[in-house]
N, C-alpha and C. Protein backbone atom coordinates (compact mmCIF):
# COMPACT_ATOMS: atom_id res chain seq x y z
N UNK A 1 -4.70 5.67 4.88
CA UNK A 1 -3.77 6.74 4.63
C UNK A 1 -4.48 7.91 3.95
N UNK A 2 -5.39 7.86 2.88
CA UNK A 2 -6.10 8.49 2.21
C UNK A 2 -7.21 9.14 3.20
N UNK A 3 -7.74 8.64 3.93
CA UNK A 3 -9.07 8.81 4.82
C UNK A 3 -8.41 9.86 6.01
N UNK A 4 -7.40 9.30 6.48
CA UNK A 4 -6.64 10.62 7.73
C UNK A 4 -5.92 11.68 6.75
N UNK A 5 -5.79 12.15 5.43
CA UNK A 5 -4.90 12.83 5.24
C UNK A 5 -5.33 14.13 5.39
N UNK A 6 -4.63 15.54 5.91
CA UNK A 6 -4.89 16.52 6.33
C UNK A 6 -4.21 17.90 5.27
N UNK A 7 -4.25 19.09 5.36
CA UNK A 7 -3.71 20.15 4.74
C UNK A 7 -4.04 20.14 3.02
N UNK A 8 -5.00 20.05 2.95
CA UNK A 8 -4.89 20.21 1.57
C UNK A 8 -5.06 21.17 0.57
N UNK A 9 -3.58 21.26 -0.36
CA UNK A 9 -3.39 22.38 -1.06
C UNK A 9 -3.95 21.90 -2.50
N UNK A 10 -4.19 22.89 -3.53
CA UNK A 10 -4.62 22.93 -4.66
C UNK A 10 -3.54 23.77 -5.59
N UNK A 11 -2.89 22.84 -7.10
CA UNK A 11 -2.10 23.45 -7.57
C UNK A 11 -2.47 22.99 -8.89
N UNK A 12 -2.24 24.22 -10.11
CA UNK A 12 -2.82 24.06 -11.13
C UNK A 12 -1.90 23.49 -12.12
N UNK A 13 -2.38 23.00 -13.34
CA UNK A 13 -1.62 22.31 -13.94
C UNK A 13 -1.02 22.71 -14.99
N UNK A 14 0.40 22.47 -14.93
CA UNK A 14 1.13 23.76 -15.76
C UNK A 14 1.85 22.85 -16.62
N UNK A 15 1.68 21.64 -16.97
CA UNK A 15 2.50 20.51 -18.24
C UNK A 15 1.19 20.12 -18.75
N UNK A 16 2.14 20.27 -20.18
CA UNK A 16 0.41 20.15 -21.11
C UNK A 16 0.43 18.58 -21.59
N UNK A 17 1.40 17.71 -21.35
CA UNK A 17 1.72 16.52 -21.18
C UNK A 17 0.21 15.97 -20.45
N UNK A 18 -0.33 16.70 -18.87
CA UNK A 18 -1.23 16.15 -17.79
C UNK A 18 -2.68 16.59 -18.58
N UNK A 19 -2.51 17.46 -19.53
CA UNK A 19 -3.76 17.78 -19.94
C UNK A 19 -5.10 17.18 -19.32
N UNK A 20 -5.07 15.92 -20.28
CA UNK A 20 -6.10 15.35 -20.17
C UNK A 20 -6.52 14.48 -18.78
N UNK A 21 -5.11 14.15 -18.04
CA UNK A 21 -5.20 12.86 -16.81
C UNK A 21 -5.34 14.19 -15.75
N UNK A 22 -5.26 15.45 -15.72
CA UNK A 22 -5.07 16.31 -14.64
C UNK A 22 -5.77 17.46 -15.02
N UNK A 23 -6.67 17.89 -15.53
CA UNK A 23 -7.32 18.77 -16.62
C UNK A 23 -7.74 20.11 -15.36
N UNK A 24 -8.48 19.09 -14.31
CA UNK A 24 -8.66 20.50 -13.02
C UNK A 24 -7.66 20.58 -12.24
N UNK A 25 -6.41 19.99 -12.36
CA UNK A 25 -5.26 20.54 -11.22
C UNK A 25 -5.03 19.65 -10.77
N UNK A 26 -4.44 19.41 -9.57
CA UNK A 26 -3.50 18.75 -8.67
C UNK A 26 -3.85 19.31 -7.44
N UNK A 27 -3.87 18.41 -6.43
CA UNK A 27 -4.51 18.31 -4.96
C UNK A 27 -2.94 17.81 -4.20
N UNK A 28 -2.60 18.65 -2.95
CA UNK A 28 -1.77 17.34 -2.19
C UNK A 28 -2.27 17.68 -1.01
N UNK A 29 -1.84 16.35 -0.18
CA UNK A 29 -1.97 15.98 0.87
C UNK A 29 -0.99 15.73 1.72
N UNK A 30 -1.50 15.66 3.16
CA UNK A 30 -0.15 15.44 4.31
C UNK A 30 -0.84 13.91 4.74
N UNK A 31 -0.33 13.39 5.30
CA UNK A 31 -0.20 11.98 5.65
C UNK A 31 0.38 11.43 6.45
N UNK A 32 0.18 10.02 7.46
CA UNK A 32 0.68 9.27 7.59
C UNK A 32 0.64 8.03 7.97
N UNK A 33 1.63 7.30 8.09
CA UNK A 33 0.97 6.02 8.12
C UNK A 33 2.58 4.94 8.17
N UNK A 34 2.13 3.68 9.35
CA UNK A 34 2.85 3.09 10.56
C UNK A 34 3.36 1.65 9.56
N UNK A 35 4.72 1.36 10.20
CA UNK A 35 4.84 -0.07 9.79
C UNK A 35 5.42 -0.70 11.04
N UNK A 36 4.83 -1.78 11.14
CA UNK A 36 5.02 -2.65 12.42
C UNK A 36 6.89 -3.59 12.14
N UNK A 37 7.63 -2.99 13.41
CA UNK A 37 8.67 -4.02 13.02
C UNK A 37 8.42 -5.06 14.26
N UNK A 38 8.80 -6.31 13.43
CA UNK A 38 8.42 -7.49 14.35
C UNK A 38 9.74 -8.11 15.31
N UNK A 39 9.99 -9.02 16.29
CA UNK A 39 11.21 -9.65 16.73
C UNK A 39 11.00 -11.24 16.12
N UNK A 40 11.80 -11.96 16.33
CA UNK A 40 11.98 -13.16 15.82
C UNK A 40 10.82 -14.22 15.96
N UNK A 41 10.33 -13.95 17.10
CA UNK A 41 8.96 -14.32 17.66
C UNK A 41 7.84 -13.92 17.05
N UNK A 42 7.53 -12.91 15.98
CA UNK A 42 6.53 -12.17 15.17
C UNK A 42 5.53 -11.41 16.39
N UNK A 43 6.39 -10.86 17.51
CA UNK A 43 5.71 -10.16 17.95
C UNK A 43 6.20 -8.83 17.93
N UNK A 44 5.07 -7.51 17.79
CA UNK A 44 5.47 -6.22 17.68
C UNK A 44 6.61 -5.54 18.48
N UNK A 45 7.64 -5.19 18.25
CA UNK A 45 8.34 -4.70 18.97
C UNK A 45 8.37 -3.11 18.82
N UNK A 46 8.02 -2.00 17.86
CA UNK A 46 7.17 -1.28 17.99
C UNK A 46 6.74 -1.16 16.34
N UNK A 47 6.37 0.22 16.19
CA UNK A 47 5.94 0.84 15.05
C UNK A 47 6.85 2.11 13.94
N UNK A 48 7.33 1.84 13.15
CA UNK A 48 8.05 3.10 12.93
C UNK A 48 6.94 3.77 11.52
N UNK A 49 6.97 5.07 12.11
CA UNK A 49 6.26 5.79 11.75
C UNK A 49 6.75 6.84 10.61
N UNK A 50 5.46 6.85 9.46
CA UNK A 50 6.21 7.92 8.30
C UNK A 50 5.50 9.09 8.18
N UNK A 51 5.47 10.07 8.04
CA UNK A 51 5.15 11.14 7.43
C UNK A 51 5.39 11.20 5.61
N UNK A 52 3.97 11.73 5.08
CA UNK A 52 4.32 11.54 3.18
C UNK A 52 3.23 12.51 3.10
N UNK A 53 3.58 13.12 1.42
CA UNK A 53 2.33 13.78 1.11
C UNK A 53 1.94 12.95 -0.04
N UNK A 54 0.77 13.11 -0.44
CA UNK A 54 -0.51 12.32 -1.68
C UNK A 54 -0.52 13.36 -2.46
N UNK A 55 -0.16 12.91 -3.96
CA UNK A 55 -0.30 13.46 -5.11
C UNK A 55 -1.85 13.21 -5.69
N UNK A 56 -2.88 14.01 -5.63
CA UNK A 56 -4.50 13.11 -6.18
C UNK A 56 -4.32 14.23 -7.37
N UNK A 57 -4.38 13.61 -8.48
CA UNK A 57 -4.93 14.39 -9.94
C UNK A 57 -6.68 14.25 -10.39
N UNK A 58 -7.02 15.58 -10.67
CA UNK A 58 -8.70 16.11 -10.61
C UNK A 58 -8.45 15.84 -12.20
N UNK A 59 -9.06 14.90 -12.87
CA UNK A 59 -9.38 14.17 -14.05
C UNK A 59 -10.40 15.02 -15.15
N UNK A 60 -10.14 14.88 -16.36
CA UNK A 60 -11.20 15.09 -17.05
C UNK A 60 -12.57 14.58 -16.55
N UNK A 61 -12.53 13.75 -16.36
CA UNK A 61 -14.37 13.16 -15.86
C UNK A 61 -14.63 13.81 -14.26
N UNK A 62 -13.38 14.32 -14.13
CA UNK A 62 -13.91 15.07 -12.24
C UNK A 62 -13.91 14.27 -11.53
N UNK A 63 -13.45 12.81 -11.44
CA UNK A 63 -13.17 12.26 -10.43
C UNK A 63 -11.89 12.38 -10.15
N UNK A 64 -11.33 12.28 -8.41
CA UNK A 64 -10.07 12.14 -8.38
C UNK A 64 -8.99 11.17 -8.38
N UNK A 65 -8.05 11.17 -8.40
CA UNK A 65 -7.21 9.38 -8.63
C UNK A 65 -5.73 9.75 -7.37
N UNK A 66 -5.39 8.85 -6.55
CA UNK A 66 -3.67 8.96 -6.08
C UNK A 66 -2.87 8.90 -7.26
N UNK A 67 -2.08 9.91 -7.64
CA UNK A 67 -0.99 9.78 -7.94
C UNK A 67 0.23 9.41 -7.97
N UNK A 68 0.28 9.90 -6.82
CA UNK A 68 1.72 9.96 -6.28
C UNK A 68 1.63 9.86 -4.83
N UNK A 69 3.02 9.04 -4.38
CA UNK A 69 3.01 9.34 -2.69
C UNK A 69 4.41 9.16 -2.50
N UNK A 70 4.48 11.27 -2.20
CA UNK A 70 5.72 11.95 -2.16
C UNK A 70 7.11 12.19 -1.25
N UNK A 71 7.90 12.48 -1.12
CA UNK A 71 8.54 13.15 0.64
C UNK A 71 7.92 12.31 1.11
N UNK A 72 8.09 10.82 1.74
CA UNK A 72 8.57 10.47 2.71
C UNK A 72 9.35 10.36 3.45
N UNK A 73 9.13 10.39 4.82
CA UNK A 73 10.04 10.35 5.70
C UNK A 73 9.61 9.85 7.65
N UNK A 74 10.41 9.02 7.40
CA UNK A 74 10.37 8.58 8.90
C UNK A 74 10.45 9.62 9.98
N UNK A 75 9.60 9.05 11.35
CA UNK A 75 9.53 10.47 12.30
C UNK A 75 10.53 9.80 13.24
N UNK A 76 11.09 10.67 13.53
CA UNK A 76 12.43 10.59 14.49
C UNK A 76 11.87 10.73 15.75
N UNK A 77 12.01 9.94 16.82
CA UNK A 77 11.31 10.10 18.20
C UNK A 77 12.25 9.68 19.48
N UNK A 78 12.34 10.34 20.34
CA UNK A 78 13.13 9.67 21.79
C UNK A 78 12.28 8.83 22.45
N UNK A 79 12.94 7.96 22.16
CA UNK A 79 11.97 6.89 23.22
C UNK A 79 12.02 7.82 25.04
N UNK A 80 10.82 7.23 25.55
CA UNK A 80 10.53 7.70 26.91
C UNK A 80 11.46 7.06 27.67
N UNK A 81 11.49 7.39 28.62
CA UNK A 81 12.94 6.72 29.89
C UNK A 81 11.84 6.67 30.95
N UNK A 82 12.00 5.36 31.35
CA UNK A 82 11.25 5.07 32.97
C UNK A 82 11.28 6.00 33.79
């Protein structure tokens, strides 16, 4: 989820609460990532799919950490017709 995530914005840190855990800002991300629903048989019957964004906080030591994983939401799709 971390490795495909795309769009990434940079936002600075405005609670002095994050001081120290968020000292260079706040990073997010777009995302997504599949959960398999199964039938009684444990075979795939398909995938329902989410869309989320990643909260990563830029640390005093400059490494980054996930935070948060925001707005999710399932993607709504028409199945194809023969």
């Amino acid at each position: 989820m971390i490795e495909i995530a795309q769009n990434k914005r940079f936002r600075e840190n405005l609670e002095r609460k994050h001081d120290k855990n968020a000292k260079y800002g706040w990073y997010r991300y777009d995302s997504r990532f599949a959960i398999p629903v199964y039938d009684e048989n444990n075979d795939v019957l398909r995938n329902n799919i989410f869309h989320a964004e990643l909260v990563i906080r830029h640390s005093e030591n400059r490494k980054l950490y996930l935070y948060d994983i925001i707005n999710m939401k399932k993607e709504t799709s028409t199945p194809l017709e023969p």
